[in-house]
Structures are given as C-alpha cells and as structure tokens.
Protein backbone atom coordinates (compact mmCIF):
# COMPACT_ATOMS: atom_id res chain seq x y z
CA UNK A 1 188.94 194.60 58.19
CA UNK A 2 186.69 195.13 61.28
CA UNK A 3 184.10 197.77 62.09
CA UNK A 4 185.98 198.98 64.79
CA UNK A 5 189.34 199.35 62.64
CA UNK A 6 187.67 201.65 60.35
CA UNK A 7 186.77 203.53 62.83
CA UNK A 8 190.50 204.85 63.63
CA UNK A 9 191.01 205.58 60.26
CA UNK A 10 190.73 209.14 58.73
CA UNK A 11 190.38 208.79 55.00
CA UNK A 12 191.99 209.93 52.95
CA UNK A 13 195.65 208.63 54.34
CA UNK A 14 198.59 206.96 54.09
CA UNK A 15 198.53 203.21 54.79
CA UNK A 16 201.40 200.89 54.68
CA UNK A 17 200.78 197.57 53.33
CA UNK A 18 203.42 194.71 53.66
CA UNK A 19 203.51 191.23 51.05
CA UNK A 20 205.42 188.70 51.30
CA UNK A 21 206.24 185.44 49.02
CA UNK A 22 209.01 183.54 47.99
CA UNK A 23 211.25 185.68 45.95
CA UNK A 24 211.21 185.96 42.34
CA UNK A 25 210.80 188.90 40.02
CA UNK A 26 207.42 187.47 38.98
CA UNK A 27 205.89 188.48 42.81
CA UNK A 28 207.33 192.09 42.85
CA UNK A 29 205.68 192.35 39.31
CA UNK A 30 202.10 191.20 40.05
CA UNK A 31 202.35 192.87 43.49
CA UNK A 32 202.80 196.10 41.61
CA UNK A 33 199.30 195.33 39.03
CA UNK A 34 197.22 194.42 41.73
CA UNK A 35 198.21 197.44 43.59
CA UNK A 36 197.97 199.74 40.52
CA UNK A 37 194.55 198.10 39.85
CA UNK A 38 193.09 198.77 43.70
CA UNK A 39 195.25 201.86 43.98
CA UNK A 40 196.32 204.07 40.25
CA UNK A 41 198.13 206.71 42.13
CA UNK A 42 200.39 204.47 43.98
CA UNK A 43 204.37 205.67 43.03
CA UNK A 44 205.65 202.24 41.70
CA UNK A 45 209.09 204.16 42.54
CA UNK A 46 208.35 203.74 46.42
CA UNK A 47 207.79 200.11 46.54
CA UNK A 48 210.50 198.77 49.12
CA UNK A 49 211.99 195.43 48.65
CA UNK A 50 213.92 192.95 51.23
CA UNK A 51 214.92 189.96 50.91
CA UNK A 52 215.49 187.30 53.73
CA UNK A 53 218.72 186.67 54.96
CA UNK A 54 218.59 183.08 53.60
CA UNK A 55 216.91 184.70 50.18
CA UNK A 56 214.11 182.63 50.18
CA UNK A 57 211.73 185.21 50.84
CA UNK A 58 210.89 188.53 49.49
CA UNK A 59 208.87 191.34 51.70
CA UNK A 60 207.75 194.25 49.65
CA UNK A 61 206.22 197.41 51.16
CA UNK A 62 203.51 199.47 49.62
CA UNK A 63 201.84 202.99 50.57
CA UNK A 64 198.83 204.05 49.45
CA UNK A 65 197.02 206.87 49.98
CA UNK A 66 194.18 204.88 50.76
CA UNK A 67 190.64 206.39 50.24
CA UNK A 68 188.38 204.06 52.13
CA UNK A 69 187.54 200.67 53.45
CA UNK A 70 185.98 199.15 50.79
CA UNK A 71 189.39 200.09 48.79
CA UNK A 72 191.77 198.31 51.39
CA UNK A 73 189.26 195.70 52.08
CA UNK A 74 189.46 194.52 47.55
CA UNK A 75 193.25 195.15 47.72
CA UNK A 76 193.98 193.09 50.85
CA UNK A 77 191.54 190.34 49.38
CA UNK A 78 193.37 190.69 45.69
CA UNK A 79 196.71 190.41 47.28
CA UNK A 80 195.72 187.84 49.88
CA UNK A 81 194.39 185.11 46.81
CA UNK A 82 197.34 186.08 44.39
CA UNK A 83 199.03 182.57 44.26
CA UNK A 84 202.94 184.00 44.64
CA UNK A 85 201.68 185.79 47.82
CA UNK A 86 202.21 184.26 51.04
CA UNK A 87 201.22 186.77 53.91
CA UNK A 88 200.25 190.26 53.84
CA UNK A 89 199.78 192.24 56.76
C-alpha cells in the first residue's frame, strides 16, 4: 500500500477486503486463518461467499476493523502468497 493511501485512512476502521481462487472448501478455510492470524477480532460469521456463474471461482469478502497499515500491509502480503489465492483486491 502507498504513502499516499494511508493517508486517507482513519484508523481504526472498517476495511473490506476481497479474495478470490478457484473454489474449494480448502480456500474459504485458509482464507479464514490467515485473516484470524492478521486480524483476531474478525466475525468468521460475516465472511461473504460467491461463486462464479460457471463455479469455477470463489470470491470471499472480509471486514476488518483494521488498525493500521502495517496490519493491512502483512494481511494483503499473507493472502496475496497463499497458494489457493488468486487475486485479492
């Protein structure tokens, strides 16, 4: 994440983060350790799911209450090098 990005963030907030992979159980399941592990207050309950119309592909949503950079900068690099995950944005 860029200086600049920071910048317009107030911490603490809420910050929607979106993963996607080819769908399987196993990626909504180590989605939801690496986000505990980055994140321990995140509501597993919340996590949205959708799948592709073809059902390839599985987008999960997760917010955080994020508390800093540093804390979305190891989760977005945790998520990004997790071998089921494709994209996260």
């Amino acid at each position: 994440m860029s200086d600049e990005a920071a910048d317009l963030f107030a911490f603490p907030c809420e910050f929607p983060i979106k993963i996607m992979g080819l769908a399987s159980d196993a990626l909504a399941q180590a989605v939801l350790e690496v986000v505990l592990r980055q994140a321990p207050d995140f509501d597993a309950a919340t996590m949205a799911m959708r799948t592709s119309s073809a059902g390839k592909y599985l987008s999960l949503t997760c917010t955080i209450q994020a508390t800093s950079r540093a804390q979305l900068d190891a989760l977005y690099q945790e998520l990004s090098s997790h071998p089921l995950v494709r994209f996260v944005l």
